[in-house]
PDB file of N, CA and C in Angstrom:
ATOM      1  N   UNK A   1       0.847  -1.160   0.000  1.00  0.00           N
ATOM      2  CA  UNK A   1       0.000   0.000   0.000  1.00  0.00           C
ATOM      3  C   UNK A   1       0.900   1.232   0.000  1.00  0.00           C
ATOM      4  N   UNK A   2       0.408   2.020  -0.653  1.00  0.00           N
ATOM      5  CA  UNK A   2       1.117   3.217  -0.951  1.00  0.00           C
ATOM      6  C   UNK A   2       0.752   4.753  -0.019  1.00  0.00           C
ATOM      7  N   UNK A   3       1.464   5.212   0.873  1.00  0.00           N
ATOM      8  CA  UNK A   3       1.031   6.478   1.529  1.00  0.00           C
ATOM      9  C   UNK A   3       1.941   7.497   1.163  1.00  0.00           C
ATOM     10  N   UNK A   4       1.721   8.604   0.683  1.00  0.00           N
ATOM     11  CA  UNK A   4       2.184  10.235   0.752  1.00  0.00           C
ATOM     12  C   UNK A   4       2.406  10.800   1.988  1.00  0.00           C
ATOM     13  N   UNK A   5       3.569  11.131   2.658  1.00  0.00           N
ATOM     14  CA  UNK A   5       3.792  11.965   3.619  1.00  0.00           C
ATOM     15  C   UNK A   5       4.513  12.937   3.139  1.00  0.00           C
ATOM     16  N   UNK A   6       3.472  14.555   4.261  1.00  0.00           N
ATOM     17  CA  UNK A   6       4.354  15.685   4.044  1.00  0.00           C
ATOM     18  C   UNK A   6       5.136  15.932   5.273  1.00  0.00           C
ATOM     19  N   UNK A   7       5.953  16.761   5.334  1.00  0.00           N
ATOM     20  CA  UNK A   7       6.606  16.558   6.419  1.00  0.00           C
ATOM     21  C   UNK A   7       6.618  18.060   6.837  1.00  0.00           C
ATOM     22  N   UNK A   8       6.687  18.482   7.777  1.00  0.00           N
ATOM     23  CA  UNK A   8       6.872  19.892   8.212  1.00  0.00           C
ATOM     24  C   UNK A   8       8.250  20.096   7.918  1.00  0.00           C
ATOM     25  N   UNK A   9       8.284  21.541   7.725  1.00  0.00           N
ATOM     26  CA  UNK A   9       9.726  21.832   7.311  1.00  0.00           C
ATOM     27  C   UNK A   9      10.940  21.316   8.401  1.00  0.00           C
ATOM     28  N   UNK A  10      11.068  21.718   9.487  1.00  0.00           N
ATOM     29  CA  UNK A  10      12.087  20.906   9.799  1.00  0.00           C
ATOM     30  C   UNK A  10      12.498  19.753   9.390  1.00  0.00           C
ATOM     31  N   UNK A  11      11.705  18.759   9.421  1.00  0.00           N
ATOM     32  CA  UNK A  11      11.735  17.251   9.013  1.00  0.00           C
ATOM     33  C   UNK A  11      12.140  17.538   7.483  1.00  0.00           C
ATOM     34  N   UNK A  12      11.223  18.096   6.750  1.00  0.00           N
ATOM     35  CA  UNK A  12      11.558  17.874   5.320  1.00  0.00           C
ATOM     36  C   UNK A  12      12.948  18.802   4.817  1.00  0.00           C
ATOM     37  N   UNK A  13      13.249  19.540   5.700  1.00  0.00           N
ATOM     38  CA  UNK A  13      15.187  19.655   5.732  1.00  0.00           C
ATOM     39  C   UNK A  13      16.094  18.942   6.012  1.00  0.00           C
ATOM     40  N   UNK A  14      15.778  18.221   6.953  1.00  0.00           N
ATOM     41  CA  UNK A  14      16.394  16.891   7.029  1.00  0.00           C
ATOM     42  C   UNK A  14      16.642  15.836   6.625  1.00  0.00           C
ATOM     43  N   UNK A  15      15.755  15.744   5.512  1.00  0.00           N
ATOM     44  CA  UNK A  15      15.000  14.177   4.650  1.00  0.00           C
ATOM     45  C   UNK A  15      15.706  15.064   3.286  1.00  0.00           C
ATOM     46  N   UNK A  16      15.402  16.166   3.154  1.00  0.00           N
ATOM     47  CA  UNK A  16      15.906  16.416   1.842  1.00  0.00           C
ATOM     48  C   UNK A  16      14.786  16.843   0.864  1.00  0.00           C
ATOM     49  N   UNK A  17      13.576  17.130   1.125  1.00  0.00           N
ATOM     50  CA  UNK A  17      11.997  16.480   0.625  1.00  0.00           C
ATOM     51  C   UNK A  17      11.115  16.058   1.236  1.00  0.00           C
ATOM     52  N   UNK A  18       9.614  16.771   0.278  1.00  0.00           N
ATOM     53  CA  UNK A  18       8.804  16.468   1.030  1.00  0.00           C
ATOM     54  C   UNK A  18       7.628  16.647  -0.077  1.00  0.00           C
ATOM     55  N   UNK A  19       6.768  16.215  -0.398  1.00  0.00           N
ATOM     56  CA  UNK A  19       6.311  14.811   0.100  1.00  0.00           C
ATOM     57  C   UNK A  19       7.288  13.691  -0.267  1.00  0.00           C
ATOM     58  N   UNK A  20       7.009  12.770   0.451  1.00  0.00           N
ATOM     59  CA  UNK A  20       7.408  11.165   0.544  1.00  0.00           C
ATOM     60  C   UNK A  20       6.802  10.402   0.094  1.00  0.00           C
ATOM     61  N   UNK A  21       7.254   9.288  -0.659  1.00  0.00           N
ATOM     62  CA  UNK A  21       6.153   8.567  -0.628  1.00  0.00           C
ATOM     63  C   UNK A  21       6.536   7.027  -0.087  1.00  0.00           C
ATOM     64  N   UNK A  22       6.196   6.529   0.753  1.00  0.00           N
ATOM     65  CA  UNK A  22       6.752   4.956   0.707  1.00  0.00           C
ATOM     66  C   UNK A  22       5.559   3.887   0.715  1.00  0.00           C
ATOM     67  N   UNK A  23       5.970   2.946   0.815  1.00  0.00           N
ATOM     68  CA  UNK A  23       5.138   1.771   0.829  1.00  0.00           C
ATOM     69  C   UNK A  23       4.970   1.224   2.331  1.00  0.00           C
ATOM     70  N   UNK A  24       3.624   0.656   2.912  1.00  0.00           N
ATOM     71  CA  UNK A  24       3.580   0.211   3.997  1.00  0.00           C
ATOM     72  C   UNK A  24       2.493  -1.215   3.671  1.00  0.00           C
ATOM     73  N   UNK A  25       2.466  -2.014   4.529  1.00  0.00           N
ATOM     74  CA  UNK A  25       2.011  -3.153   4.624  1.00  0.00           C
ATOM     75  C   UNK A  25       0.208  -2.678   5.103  1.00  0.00           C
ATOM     76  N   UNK A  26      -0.329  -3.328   4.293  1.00  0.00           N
ATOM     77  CA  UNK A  26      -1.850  -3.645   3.911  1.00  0.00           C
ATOM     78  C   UNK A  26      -2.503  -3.117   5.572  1.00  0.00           C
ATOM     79  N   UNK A  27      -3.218  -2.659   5.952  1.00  0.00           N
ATOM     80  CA  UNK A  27      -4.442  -2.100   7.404  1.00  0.00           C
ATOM     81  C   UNK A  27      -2.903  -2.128   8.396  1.00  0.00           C
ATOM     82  N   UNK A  28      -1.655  -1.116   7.456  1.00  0.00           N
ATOM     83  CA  UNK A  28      -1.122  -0.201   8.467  1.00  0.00           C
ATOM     84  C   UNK A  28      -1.773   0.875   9.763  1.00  0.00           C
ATOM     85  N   UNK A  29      -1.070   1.034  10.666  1.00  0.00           N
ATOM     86  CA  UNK A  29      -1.330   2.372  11.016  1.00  0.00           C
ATOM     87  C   UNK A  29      -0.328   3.405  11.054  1.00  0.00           C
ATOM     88  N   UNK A  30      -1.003   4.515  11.578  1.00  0.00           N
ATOM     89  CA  UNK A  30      -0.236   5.623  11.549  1.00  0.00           C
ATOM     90  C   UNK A  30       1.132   5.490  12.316  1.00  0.00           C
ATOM     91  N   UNK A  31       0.951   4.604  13.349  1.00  0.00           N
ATOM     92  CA  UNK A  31       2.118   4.251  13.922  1.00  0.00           C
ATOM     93  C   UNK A  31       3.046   3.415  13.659  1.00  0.00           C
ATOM     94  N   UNK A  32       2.899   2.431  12.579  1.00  0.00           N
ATOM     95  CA  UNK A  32       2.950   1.663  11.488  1.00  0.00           C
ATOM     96  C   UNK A  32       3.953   2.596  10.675  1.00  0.00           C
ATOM     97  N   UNK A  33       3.920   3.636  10.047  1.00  0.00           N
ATOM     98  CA  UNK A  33       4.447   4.700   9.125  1.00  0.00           C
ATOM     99  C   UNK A  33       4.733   5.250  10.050  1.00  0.00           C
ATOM    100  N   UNK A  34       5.323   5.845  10.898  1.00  0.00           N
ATOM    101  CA  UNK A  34       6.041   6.290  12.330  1.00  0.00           C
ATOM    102  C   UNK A  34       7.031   5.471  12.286  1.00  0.00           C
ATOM    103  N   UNK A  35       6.836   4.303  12.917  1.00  0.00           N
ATOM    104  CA  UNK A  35       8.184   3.494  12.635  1.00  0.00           C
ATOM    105  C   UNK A  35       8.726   2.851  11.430  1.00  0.00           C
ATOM    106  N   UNK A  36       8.168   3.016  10.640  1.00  0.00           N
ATOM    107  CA  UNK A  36       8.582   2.559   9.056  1.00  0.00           C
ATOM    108  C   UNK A  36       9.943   3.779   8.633  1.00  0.00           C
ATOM    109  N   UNK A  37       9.405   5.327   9.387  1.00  0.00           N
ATOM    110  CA  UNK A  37       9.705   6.046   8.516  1.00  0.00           C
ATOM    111  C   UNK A  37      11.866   6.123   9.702  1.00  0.00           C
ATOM    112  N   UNK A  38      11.208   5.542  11.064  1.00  0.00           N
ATOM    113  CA  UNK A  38      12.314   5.998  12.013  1.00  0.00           C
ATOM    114  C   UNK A  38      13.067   4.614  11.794  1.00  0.00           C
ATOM    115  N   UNK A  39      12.945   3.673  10.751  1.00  0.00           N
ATOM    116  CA  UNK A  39      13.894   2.256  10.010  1.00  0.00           C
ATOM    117  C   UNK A  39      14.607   3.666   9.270  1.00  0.00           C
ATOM    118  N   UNK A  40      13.583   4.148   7.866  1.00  0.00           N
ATOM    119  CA  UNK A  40      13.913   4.719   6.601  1.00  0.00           C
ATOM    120  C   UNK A  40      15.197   5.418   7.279  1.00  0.00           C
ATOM    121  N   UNK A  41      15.126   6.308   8.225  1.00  0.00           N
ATOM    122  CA  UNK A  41      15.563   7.573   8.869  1.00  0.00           C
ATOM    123  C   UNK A  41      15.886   7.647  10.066  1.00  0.00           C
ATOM    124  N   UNK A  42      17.064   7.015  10.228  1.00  0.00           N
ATOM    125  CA  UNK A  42      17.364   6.783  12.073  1.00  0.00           C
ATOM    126  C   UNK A  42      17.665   8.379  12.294  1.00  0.00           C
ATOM    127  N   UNK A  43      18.340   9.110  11.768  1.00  0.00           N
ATOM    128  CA  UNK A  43      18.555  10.142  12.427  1.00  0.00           C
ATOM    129  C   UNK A  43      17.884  11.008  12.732  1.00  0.00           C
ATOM    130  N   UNK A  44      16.145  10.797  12.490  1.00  0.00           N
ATOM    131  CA  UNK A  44      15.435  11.339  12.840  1.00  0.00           C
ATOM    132  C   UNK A  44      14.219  11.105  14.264  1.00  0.00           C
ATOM    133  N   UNK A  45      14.912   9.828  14.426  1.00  0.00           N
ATOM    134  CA  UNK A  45      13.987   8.891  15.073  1.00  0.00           C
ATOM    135  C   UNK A  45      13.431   9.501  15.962  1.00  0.00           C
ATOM    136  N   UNK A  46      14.014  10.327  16.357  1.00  0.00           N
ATOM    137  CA  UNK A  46      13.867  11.190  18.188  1.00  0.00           C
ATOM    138  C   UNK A  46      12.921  12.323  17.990  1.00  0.00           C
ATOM    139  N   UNK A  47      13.349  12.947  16.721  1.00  0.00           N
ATOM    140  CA  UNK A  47      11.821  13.828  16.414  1.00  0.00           C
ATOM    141  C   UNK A  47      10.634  13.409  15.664  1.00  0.00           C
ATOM    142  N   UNK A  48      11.022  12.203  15.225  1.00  0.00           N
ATOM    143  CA  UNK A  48       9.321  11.284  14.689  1.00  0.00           C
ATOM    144  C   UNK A  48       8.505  11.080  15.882  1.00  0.00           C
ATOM    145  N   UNK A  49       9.153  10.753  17.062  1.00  0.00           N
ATOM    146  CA  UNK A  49       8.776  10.327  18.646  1.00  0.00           C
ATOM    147  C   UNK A  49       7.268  10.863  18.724  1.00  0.00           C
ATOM    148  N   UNK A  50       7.720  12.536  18.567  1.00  0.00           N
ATOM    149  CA  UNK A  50       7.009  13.558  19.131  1.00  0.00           C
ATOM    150  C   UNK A  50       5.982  14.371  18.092  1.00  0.00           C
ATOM    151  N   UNK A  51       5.995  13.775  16.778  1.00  0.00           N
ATOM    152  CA  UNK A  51       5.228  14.102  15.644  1.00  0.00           C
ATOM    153  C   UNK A  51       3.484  14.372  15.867  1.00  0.00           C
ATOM    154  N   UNK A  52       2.780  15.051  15.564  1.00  0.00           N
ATOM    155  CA  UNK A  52       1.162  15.074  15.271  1.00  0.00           C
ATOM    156  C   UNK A  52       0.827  14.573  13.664  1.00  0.00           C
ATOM    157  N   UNK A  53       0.371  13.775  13.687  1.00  0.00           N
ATOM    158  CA  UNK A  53      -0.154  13.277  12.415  1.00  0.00           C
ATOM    159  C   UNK A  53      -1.498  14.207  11.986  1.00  0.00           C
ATOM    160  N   UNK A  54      -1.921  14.354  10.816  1.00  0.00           N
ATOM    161  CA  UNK A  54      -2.701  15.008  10.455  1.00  0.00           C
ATOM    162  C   UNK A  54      -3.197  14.184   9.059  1.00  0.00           C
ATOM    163  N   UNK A  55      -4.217  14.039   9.242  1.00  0.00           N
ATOM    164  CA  UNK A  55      -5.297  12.961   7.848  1.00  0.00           C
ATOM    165  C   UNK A  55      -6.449  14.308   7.694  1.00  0.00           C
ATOM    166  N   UNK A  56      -6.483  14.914   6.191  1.00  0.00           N
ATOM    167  CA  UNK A  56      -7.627  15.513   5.756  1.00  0.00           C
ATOM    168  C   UNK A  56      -8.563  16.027   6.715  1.00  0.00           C
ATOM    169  N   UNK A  57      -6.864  16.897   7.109  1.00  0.00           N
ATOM    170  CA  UNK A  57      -7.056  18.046   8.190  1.00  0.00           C
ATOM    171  C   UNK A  57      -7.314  18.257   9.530  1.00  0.00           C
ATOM    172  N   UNK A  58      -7.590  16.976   9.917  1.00  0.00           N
ATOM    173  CA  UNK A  58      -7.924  16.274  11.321  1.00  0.00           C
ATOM    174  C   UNK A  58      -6.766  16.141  11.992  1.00  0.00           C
ATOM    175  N   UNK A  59      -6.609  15.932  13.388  1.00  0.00           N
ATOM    176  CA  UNK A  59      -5.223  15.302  13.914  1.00  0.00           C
ATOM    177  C   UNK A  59      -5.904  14.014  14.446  1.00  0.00           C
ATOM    178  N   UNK A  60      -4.620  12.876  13.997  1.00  0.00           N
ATOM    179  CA  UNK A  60      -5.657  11.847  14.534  1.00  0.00           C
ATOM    180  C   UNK A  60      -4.402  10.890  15.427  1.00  0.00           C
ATOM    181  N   UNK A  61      -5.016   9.635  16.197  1.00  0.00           N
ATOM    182  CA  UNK A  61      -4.112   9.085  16.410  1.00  0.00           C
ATOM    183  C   UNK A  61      -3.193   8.318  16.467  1.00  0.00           C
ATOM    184  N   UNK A  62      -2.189   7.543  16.940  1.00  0.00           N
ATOM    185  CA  UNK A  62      -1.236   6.571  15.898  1.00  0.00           C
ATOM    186  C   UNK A  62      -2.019   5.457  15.186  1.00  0.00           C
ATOM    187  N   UNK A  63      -3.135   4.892  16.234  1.00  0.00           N
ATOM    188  CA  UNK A  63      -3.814   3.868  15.923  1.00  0.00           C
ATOM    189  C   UNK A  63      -4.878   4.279  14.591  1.00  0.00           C
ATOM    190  N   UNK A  64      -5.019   5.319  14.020  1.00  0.00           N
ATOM    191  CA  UNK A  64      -5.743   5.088  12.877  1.00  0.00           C
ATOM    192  C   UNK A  64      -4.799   4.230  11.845  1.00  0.00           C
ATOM    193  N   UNK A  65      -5.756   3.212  11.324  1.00  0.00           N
ATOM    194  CA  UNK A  65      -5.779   3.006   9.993  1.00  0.00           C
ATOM    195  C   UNK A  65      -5.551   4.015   8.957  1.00  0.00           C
ATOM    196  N   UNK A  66      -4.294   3.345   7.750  1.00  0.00           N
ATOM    197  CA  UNK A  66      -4.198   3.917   6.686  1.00  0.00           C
ATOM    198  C   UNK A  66      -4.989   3.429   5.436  1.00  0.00           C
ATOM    199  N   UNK A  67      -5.010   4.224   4.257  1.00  0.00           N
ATOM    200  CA  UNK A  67      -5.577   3.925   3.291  1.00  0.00           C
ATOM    201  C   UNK A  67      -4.799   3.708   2.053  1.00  0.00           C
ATOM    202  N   UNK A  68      -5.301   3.179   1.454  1.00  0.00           N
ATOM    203  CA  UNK A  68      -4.002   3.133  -0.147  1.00  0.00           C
ATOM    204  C   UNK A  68      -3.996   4.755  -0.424  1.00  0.00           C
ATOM    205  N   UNK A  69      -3.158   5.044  -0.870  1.00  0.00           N
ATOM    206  CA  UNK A  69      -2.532   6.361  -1.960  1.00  0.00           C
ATOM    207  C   UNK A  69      -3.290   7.708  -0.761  1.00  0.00           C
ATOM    208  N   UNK A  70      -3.429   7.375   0.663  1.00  0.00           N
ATOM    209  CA  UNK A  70      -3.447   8.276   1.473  1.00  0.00           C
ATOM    210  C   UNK A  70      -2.322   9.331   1.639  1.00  0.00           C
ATOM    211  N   UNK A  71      -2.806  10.612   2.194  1.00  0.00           N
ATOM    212  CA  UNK A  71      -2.067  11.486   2.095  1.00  0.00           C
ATOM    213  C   UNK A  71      -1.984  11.936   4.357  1.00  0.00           C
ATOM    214  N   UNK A  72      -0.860  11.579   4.583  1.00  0.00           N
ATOM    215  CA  UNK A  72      -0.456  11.609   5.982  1.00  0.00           C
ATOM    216  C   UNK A  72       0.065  13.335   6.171  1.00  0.00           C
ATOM    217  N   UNK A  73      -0.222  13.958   6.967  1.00  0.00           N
ATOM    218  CA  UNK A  73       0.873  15.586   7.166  1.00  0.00           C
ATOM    219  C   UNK A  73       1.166  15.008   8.339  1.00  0.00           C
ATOM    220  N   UNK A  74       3.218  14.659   8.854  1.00  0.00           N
ATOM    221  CA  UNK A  74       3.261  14.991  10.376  1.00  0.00           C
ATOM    222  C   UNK A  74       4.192  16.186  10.463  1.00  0.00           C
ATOM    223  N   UNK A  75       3.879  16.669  11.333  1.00  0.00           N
ATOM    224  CA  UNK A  75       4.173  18.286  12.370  1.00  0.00           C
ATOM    225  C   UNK A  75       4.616  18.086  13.557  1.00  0.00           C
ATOM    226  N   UNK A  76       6.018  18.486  13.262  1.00  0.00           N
ATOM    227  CA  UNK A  76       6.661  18.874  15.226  1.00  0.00           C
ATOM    228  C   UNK A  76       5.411  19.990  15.856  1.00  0.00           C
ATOM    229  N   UNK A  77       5.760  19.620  16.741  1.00  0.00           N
ATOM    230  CA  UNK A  77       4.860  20.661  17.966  1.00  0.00           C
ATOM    231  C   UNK A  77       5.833  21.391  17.988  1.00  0.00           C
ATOM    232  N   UNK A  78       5.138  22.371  18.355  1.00  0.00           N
ATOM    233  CA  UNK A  78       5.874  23.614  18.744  1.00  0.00           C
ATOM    234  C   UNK A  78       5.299  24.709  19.954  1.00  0.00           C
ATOM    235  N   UNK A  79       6.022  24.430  20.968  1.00  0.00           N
ATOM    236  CA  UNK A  79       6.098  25.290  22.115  1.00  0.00           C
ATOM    237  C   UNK A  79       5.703  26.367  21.587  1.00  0.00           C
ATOM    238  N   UNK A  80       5.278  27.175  23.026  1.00  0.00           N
ATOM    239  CA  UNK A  80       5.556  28.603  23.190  1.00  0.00           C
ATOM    240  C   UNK A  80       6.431  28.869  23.866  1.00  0.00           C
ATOM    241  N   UNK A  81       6.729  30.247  23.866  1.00  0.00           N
ATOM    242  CA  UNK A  81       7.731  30.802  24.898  1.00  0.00           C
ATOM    243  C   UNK A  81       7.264  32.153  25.762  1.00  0.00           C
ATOM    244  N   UNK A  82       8.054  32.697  26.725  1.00  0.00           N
ATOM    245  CA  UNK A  82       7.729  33.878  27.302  1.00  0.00           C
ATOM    246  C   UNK A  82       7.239  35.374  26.279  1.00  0.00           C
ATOM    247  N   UNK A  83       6.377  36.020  26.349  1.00  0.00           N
ATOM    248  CA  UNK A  83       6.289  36.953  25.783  1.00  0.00           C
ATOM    249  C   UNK A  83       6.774  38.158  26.165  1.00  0.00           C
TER     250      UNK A  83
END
């Protein structure tokens, strides 16, 4: 099965690119492509950890199910700070 990930810019400076596309095994989940992607990309592993997934605009959670030729957005969080 085929999924599209975009990656937030940090990540996709790191990767080189963005979207992605890889292949994952048949009623993946999101967490499924989480660790697929921290095999692809050890040096990222530590900020995949802490990722928000986002499916057609929703944030959802690791345990959703993927779909063929789905389109995944994950996003570092991002703090605030003192104003």
């Amino acid at each position: 099965m085929e999924v599209s990930i975009r990656l937030s810019s940090g990540l996709s400076n790191s990767v080189g690119r963005s979207p992605l596309t890889v292949e994952v095994e048949q009623n993946a989940t999101v967490g499924d492509l989480i660790d697929h992607l921290c095999q692809l990309y050890p040096d990222l592993s530590t900020r995949l950890e802490s990722v928000v997934a986002v499916i057609s605009g929703r944030h959802v959670d690791r345990s959703q199910k993927l779909i063929d030729r789905q389109e995944v957005a994950l996003i570092t969080p991002i703090s605030g700070g003192n104003l």
